[in-house]
ModelCIF file with pLDDT and N, C-alpha, C, O atoms, coordinates in Angstrom:
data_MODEL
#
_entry.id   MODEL 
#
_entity.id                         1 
_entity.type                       polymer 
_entity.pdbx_number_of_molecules   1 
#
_entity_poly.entity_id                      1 
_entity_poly.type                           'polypeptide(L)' 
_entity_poly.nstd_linkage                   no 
_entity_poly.nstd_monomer                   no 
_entity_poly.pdbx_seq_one_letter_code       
;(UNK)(UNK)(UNK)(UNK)(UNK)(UNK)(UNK)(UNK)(UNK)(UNK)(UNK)(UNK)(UNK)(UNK)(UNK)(UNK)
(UNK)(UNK)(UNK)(UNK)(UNK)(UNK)(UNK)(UNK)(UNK)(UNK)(UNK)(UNK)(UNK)(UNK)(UNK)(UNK)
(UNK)(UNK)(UNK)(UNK)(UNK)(UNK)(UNK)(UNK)(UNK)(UNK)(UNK)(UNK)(UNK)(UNK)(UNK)
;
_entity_poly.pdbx_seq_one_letter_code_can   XXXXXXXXXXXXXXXXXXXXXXXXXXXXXXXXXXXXXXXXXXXXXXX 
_entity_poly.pdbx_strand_id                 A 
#
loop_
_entity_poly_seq.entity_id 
_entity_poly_seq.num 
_entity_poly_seq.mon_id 
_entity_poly_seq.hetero 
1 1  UNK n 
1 2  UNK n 
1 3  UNK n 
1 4  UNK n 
1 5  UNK n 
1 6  UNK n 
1 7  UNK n 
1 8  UNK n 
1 9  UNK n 
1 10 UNK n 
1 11 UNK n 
1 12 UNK n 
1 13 UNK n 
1 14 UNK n 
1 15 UNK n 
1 16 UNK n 
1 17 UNK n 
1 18 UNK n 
1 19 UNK n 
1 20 UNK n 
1 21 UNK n 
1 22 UNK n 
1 23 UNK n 
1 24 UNK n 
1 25 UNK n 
1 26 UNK n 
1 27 UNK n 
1 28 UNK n 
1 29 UNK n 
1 30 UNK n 
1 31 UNK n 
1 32 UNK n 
1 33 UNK n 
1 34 UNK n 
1 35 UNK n 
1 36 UNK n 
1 37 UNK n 
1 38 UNK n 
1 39 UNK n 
1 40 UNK n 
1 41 UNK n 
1 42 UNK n 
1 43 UNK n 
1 44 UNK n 
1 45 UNK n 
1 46 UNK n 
1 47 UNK n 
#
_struct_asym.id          A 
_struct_asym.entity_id   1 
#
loop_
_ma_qa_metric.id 
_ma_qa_metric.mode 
_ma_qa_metric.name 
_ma_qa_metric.software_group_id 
_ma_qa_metric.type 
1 global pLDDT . pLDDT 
2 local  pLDDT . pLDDT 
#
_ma_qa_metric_global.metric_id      1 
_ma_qa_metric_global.metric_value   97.43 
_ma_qa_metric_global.model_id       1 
_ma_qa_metric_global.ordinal_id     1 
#
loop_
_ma_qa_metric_local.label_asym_id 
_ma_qa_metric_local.label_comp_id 
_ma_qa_metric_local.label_seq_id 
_ma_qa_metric_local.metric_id 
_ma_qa_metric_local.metric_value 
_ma_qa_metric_local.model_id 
_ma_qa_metric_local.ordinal_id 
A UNK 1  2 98.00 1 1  
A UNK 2  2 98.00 1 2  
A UNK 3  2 98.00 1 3  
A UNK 4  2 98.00 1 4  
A UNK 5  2 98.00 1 5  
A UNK 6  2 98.00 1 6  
A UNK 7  2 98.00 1 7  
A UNK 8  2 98.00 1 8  
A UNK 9  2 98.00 1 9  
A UNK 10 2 98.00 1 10 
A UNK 11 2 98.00 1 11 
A UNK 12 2 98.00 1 12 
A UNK 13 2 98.00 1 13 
A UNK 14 2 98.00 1 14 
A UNK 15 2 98.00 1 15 
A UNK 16 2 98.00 1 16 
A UNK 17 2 98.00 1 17 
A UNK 18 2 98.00 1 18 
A UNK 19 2 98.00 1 19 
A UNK 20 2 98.00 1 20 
A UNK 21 2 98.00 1 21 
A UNK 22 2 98.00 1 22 
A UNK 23 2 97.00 1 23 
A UNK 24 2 98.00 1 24 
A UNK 25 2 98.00 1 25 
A UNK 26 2 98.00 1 26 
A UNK 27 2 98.00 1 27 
A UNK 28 2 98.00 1 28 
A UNK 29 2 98.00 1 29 
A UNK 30 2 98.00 1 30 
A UNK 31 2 98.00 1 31 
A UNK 32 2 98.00 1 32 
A UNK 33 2 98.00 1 33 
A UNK 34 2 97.00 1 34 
A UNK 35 2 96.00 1 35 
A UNK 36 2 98.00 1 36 
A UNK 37 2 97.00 1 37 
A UNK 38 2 97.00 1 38 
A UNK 39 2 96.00 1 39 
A UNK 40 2 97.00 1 40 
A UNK 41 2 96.00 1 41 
A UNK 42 2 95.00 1 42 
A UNK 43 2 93.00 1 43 
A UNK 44 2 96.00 1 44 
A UNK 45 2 97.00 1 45 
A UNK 46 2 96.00 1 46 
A UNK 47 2 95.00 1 47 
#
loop_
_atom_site.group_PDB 
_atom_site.id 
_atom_site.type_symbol 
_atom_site.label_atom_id 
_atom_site.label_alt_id 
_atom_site.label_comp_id 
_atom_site.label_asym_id 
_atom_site.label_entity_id 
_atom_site.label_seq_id 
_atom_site.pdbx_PDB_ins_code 
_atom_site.Cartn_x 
_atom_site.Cartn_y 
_atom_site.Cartn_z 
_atom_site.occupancy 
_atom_site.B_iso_or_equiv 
_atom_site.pdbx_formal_charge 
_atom_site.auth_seq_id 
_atom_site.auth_comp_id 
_atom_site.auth_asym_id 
_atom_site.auth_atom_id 
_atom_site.pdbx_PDB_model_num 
ATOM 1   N N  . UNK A 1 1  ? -3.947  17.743 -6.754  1.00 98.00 ? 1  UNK A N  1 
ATOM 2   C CA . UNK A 1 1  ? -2.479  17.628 -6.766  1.00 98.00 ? 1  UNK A CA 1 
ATOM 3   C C  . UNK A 1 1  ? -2.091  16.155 -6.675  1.00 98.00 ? 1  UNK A C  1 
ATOM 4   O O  . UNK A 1 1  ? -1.278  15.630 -7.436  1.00 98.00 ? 1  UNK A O  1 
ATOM 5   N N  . UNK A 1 2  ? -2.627  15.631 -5.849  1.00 98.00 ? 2  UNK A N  1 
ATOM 6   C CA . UNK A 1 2  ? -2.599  13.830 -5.463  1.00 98.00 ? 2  UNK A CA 1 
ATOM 7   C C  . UNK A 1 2  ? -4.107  13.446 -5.852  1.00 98.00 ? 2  UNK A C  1 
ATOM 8   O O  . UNK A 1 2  ? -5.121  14.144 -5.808  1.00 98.00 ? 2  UNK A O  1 
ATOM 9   N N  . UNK A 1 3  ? -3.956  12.316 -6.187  1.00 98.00 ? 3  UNK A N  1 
ATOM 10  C CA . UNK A 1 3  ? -5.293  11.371 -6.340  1.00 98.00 ? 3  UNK A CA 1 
ATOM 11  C C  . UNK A 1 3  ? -5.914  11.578 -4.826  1.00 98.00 ? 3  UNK A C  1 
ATOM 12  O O  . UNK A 1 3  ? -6.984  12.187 -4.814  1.00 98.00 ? 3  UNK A O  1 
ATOM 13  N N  . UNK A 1 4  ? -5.481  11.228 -3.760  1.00 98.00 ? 4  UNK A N  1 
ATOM 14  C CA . UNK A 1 4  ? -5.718  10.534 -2.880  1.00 98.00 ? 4  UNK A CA 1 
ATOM 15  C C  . UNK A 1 4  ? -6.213  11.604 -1.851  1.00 98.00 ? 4  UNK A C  1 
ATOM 16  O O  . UNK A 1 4  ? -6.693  11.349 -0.747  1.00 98.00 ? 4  UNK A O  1 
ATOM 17  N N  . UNK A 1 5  ? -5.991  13.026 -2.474  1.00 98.00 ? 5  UNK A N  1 
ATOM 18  C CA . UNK A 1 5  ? -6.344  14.169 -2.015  1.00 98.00 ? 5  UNK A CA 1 
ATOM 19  C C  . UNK A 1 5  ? -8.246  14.209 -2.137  1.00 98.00 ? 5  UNK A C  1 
ATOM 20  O O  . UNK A 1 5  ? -9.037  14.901 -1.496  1.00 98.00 ? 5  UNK A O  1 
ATOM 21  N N  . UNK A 1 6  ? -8.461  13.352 -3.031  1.00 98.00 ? 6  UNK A N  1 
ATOM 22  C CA . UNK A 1 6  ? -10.136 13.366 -2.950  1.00 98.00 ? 6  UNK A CA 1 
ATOM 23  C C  . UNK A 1 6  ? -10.603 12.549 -2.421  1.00 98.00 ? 6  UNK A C  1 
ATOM 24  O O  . UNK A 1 6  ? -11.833 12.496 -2.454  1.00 98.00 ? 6  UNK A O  1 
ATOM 25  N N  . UNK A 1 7  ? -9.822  11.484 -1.654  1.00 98.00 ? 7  UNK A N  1 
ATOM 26  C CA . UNK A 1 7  ? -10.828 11.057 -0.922  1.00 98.00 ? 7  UNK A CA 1 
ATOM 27  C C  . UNK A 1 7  ? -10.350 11.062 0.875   1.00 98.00 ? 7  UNK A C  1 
ATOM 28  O O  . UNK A 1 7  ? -10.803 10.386 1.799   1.00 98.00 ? 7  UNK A O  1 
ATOM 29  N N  . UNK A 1 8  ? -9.295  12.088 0.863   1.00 98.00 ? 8  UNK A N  1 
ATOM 30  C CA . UNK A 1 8  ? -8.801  12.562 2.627   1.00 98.00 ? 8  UNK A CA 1 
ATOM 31  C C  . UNK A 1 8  ? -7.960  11.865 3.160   1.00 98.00 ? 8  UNK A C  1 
ATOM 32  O O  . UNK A 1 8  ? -7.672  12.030 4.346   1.00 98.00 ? 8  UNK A O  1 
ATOM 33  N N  . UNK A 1 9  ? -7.191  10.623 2.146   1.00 98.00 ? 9  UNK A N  1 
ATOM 34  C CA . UNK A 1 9  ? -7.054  9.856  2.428   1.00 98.00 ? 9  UNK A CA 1 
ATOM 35  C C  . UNK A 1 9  ? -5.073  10.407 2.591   1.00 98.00 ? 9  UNK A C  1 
ATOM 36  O O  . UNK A 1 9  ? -4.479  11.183 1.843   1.00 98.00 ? 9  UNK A O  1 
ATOM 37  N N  . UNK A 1 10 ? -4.465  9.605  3.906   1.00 98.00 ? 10 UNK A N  1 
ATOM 38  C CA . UNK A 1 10 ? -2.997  9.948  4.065   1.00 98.00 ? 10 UNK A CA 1 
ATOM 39  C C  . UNK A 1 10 ? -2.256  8.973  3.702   1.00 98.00 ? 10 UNK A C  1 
ATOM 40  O O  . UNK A 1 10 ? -2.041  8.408  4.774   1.00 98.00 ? 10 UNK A O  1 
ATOM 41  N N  . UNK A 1 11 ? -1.438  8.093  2.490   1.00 98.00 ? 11 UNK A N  1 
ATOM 42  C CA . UNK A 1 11 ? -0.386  6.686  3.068   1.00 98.00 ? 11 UNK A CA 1 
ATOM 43  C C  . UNK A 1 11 ? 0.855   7.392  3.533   1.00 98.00 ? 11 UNK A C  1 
ATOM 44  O O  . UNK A 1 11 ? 1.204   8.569  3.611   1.00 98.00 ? 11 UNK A O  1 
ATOM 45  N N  . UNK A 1 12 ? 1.533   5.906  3.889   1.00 98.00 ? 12 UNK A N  1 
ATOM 46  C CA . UNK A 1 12 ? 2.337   6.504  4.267   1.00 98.00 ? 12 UNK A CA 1 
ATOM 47  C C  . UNK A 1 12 ? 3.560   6.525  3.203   1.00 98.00 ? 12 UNK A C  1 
ATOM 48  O O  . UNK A 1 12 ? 4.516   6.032  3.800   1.00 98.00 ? 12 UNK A O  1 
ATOM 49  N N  . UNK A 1 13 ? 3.893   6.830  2.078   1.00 98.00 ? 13 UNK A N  1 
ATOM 50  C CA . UNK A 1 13 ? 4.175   7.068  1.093   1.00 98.00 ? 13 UNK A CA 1 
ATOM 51  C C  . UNK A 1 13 ? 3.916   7.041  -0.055  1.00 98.00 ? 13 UNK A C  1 
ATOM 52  O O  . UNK A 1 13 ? 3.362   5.992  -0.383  1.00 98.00 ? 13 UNK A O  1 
ATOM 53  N N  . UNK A 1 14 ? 4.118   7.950  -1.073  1.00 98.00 ? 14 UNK A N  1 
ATOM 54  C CA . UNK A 1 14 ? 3.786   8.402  -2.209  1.00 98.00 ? 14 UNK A CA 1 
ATOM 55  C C  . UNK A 1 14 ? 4.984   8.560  -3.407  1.00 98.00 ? 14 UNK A C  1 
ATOM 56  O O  . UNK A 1 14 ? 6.067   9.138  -3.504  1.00 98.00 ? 14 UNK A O  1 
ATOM 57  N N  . UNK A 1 15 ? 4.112   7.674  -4.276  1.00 98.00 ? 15 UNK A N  1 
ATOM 58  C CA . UNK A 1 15 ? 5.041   7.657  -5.444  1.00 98.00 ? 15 UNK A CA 1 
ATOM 59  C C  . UNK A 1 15 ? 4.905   8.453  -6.619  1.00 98.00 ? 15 UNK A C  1 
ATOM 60  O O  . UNK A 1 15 ? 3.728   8.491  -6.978  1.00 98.00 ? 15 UNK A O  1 
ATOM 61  N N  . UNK A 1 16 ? 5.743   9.157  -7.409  1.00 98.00 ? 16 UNK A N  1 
ATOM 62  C CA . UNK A 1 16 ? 5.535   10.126 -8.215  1.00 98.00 ? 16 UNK A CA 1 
ATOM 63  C C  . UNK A 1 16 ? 6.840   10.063 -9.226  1.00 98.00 ? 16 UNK A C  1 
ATOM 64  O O  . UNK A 1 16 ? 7.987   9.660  -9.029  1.00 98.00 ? 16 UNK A O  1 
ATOM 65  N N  . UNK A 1 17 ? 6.033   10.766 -10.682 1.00 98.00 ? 17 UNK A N  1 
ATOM 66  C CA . UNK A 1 17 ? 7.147   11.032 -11.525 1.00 98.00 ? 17 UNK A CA 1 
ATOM 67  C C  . UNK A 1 17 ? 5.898   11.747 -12.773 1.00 98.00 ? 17 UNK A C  1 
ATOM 68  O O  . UNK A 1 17 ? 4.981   12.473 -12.390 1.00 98.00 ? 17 UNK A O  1 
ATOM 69  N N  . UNK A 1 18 ? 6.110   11.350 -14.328 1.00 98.00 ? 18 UNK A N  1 
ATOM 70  C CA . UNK A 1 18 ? 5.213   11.654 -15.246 1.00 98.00 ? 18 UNK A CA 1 
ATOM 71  C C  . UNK A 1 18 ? 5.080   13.110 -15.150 1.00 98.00 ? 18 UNK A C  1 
ATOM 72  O O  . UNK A 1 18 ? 5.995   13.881 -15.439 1.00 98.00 ? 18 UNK A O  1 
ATOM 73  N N  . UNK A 1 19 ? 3.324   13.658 -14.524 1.00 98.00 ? 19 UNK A N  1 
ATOM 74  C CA . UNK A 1 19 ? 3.389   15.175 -14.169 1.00 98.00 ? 19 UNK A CA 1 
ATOM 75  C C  . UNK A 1 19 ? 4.062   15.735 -13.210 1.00 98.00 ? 19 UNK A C  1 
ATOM 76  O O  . UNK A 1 19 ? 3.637   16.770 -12.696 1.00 98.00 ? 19 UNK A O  1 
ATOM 77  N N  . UNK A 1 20 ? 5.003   15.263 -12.880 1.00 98.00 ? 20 UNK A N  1 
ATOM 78  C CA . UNK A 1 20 ? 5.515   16.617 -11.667 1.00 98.00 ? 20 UNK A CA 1 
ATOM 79  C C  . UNK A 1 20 ? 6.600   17.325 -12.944 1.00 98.00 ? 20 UNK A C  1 
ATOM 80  O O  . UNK A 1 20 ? 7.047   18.462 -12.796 1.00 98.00 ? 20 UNK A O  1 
ATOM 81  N N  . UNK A 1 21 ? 6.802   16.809 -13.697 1.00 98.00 ? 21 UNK A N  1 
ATOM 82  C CA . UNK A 1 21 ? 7.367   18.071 -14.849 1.00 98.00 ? 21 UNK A CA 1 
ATOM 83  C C  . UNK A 1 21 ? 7.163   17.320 -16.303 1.00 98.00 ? 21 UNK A C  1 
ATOM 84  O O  . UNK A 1 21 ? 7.768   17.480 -17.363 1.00 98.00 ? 21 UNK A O  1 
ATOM 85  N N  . UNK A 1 22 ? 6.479   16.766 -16.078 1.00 98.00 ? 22 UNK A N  1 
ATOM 86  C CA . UNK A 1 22 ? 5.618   16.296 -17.516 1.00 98.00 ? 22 UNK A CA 1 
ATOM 87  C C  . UNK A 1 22 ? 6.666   15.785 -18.250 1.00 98.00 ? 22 UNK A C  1 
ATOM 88  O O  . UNK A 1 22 ? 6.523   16.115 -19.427 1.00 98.00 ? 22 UNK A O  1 
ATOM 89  N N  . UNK A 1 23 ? 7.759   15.057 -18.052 1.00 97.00 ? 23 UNK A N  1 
ATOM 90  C CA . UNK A 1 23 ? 8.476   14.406 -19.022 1.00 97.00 ? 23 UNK A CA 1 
ATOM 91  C C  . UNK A 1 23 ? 9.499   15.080 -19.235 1.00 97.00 ? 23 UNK A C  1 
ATOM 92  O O  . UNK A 1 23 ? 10.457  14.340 -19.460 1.00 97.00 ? 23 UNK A O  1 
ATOM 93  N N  . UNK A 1 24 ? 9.793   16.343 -19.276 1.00 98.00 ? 24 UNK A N  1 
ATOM 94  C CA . UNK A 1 24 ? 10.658  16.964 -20.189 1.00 98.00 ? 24 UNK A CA 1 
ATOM 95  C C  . UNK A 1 24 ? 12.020  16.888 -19.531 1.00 98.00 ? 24 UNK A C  1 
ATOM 96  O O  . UNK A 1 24 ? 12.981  17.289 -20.187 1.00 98.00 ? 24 UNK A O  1 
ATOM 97  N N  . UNK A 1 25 ? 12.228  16.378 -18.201 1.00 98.00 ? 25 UNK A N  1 
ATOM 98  C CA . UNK A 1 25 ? 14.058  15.975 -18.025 1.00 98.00 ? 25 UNK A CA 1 
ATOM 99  C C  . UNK A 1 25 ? 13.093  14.863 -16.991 1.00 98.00 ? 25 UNK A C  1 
ATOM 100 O O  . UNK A 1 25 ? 12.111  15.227 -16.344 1.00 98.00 ? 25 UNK A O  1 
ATOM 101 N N  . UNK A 1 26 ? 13.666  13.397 -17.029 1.00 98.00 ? 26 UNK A N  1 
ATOM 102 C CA . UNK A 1 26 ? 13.559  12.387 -16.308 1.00 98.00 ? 26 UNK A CA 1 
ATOM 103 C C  . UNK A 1 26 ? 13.592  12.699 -14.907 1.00 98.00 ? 26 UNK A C  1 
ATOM 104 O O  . UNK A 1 26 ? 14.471  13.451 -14.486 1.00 98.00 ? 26 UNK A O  1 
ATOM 105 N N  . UNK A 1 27 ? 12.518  12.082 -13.948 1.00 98.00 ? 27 UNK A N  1 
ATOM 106 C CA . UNK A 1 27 ? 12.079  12.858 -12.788 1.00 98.00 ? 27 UNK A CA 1 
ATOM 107 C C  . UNK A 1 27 ? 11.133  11.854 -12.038 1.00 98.00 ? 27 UNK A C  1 
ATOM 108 O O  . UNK A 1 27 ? 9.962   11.677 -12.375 1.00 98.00 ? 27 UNK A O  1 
ATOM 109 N N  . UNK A 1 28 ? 11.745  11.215 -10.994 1.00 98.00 ? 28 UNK A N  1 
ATOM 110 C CA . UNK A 1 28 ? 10.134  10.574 -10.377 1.00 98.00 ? 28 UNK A CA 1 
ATOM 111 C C  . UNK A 1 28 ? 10.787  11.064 -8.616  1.00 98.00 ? 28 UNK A C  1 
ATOM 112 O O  . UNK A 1 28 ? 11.467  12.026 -8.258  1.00 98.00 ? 28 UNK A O  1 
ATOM 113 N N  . UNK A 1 29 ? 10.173  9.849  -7.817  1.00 98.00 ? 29 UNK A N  1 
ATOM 114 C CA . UNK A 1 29 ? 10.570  10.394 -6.363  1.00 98.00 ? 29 UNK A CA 1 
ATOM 115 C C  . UNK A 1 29 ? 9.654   9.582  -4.893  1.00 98.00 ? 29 UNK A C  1 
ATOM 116 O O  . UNK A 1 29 ? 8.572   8.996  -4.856  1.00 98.00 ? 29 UNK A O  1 
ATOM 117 N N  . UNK A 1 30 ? 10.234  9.757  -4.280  1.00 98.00 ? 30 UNK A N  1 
ATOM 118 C CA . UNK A 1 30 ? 9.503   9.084  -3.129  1.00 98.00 ? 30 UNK A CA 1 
ATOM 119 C C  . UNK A 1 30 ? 9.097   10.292 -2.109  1.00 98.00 ? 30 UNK A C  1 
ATOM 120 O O  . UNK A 1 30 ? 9.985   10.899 -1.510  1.00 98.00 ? 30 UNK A O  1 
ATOM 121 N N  . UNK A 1 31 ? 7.463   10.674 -1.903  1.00 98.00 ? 31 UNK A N  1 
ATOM 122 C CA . UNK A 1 31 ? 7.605   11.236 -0.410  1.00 98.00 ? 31 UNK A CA 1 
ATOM 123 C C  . UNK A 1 31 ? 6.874   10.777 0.933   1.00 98.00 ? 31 UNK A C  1 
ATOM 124 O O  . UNK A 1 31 ? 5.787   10.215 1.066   1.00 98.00 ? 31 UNK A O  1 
ATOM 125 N N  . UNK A 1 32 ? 7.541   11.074 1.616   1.00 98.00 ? 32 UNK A N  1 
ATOM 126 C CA . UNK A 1 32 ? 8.206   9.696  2.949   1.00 98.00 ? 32 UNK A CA 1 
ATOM 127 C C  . UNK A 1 32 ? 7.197   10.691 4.138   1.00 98.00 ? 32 UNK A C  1 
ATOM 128 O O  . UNK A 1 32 ? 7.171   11.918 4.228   1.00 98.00 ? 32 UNK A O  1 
ATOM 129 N N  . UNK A 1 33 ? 6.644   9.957  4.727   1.00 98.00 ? 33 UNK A N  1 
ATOM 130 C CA . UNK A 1 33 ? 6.047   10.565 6.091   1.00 98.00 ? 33 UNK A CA 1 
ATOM 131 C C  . UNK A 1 33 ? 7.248   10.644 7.213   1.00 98.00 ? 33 UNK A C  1 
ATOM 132 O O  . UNK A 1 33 ? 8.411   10.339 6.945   1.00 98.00 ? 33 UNK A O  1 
ATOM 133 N N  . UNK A 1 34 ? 6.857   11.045 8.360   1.00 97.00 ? 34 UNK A N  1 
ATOM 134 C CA . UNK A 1 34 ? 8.139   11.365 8.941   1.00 97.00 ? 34 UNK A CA 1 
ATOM 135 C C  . UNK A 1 34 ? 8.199   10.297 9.837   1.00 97.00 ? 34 UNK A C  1 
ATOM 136 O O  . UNK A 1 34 ? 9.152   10.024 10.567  1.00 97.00 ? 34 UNK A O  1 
ATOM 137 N N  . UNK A 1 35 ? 6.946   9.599  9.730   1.00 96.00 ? 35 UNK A N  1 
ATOM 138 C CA . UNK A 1 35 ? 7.635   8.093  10.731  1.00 96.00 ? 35 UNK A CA 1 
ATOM 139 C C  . UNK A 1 35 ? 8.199   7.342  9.782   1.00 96.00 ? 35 UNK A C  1 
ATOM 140 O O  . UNK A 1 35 ? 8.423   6.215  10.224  1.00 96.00 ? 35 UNK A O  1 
ATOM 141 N N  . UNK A 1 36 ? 8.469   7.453  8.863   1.00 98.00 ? 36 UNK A N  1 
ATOM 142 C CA . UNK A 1 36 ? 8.998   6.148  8.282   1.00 98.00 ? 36 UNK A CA 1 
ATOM 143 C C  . UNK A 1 36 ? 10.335  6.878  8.026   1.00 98.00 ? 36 UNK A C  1 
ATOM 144 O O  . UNK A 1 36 ? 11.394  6.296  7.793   1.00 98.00 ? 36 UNK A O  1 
ATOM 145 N N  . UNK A 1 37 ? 10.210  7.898  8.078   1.00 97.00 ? 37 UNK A N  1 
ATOM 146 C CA . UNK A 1 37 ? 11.749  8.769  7.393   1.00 97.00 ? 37 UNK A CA 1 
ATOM 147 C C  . UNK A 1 37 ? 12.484  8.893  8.798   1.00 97.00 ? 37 UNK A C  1 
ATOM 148 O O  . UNK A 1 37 ? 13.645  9.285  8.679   1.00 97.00 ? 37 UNK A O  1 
ATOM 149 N N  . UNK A 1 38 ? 12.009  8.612  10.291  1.00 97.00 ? 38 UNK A N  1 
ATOM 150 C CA . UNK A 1 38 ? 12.462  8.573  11.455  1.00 97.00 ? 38 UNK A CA 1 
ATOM 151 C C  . UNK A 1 38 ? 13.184  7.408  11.407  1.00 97.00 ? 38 UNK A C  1 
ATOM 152 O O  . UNK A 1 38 ? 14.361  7.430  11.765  1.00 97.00 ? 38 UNK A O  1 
ATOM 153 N N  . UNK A 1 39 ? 12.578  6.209  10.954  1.00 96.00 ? 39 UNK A N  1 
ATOM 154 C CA . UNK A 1 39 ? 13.650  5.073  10.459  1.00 96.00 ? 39 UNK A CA 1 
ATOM 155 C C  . UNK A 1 39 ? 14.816  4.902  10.449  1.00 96.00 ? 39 UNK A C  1 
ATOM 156 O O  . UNK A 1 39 ? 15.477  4.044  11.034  1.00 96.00 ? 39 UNK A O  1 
ATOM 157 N N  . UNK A 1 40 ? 15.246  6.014  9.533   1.00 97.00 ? 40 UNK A N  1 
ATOM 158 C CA . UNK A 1 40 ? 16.939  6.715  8.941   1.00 97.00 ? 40 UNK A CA 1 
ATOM 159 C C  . UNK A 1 40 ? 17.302  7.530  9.710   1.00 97.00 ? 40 UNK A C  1 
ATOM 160 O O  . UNK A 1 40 ? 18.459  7.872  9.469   1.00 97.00 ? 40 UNK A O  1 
ATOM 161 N N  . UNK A 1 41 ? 16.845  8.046  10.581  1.00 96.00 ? 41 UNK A N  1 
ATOM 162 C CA . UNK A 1 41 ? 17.602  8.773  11.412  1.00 96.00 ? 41 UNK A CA 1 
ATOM 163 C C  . UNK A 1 41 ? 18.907  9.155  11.645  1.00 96.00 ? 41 UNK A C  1 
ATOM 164 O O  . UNK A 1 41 ? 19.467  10.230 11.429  1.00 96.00 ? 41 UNK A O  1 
ATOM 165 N N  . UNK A 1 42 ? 19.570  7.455  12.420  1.00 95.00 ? 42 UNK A N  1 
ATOM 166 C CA . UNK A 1 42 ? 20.563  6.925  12.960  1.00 95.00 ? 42 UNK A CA 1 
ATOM 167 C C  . UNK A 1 42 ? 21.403  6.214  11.996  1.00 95.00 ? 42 UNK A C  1 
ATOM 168 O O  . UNK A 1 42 ? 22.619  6.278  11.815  1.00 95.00 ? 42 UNK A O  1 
ATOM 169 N N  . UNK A 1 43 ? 20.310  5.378  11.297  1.00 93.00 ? 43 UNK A N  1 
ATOM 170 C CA . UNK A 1 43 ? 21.174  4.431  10.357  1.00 93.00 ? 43 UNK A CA 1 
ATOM 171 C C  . UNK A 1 43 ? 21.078  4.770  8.651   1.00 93.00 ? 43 UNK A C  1 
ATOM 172 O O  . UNK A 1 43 ? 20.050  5.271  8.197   1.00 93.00 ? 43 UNK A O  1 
ATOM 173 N N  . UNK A 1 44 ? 22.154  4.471  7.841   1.00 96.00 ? 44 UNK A N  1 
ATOM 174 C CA . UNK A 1 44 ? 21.752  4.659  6.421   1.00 96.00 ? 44 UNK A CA 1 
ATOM 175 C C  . UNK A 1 44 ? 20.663  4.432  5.846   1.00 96.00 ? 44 UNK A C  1 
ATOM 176 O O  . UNK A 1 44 ? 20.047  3.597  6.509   1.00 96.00 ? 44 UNK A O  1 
ATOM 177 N N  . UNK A 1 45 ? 19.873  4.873  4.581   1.00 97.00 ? 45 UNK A N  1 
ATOM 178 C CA . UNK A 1 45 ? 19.077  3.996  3.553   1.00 97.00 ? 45 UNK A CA 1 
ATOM 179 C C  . UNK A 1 45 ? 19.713  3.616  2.908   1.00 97.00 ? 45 UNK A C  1 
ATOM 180 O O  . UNK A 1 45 ? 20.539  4.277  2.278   1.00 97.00 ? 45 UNK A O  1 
ATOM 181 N N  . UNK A 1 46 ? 19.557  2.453  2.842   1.00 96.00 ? 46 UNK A N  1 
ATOM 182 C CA . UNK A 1 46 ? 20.417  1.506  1.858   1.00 96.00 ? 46 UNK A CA 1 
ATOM 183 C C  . UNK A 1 46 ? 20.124  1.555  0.328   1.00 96.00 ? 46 UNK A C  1 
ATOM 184 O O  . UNK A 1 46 ? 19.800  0.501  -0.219  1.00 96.00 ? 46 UNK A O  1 
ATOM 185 N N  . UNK A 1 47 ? 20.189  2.380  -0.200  1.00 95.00 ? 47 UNK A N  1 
ATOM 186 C CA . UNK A 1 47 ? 20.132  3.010  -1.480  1.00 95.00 ? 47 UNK A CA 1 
ATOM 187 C C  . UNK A 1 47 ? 19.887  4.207  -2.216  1.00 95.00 ? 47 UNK A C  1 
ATOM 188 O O  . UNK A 1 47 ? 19.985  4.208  -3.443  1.00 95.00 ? 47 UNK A O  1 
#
């Protein structure tokens, strides 16, 4: 499913687009561990 799935390996975010629906409506994405998404909590992401 992830590259990074073969070697056990966790970051702390992951970037994606291409195959998660293969092109056919424009599509990418960020997914965020929950310490870094604890960040935002309180305050905005600034974008």
């Amino acid at each position: 499913w992830f590259a990074v799935d073969r070697w056990g390996v966790t970051p702390d975010l992951i970037t994606f687009a291409k195959g998660v629906n293969s092109g056919y409506v424009p599509l990418g994405g960020v997914i965020i561990s929950e310490r870094i998404a604890a960040s935002f909590s309180t305050k905005p992401y600034p974008g």
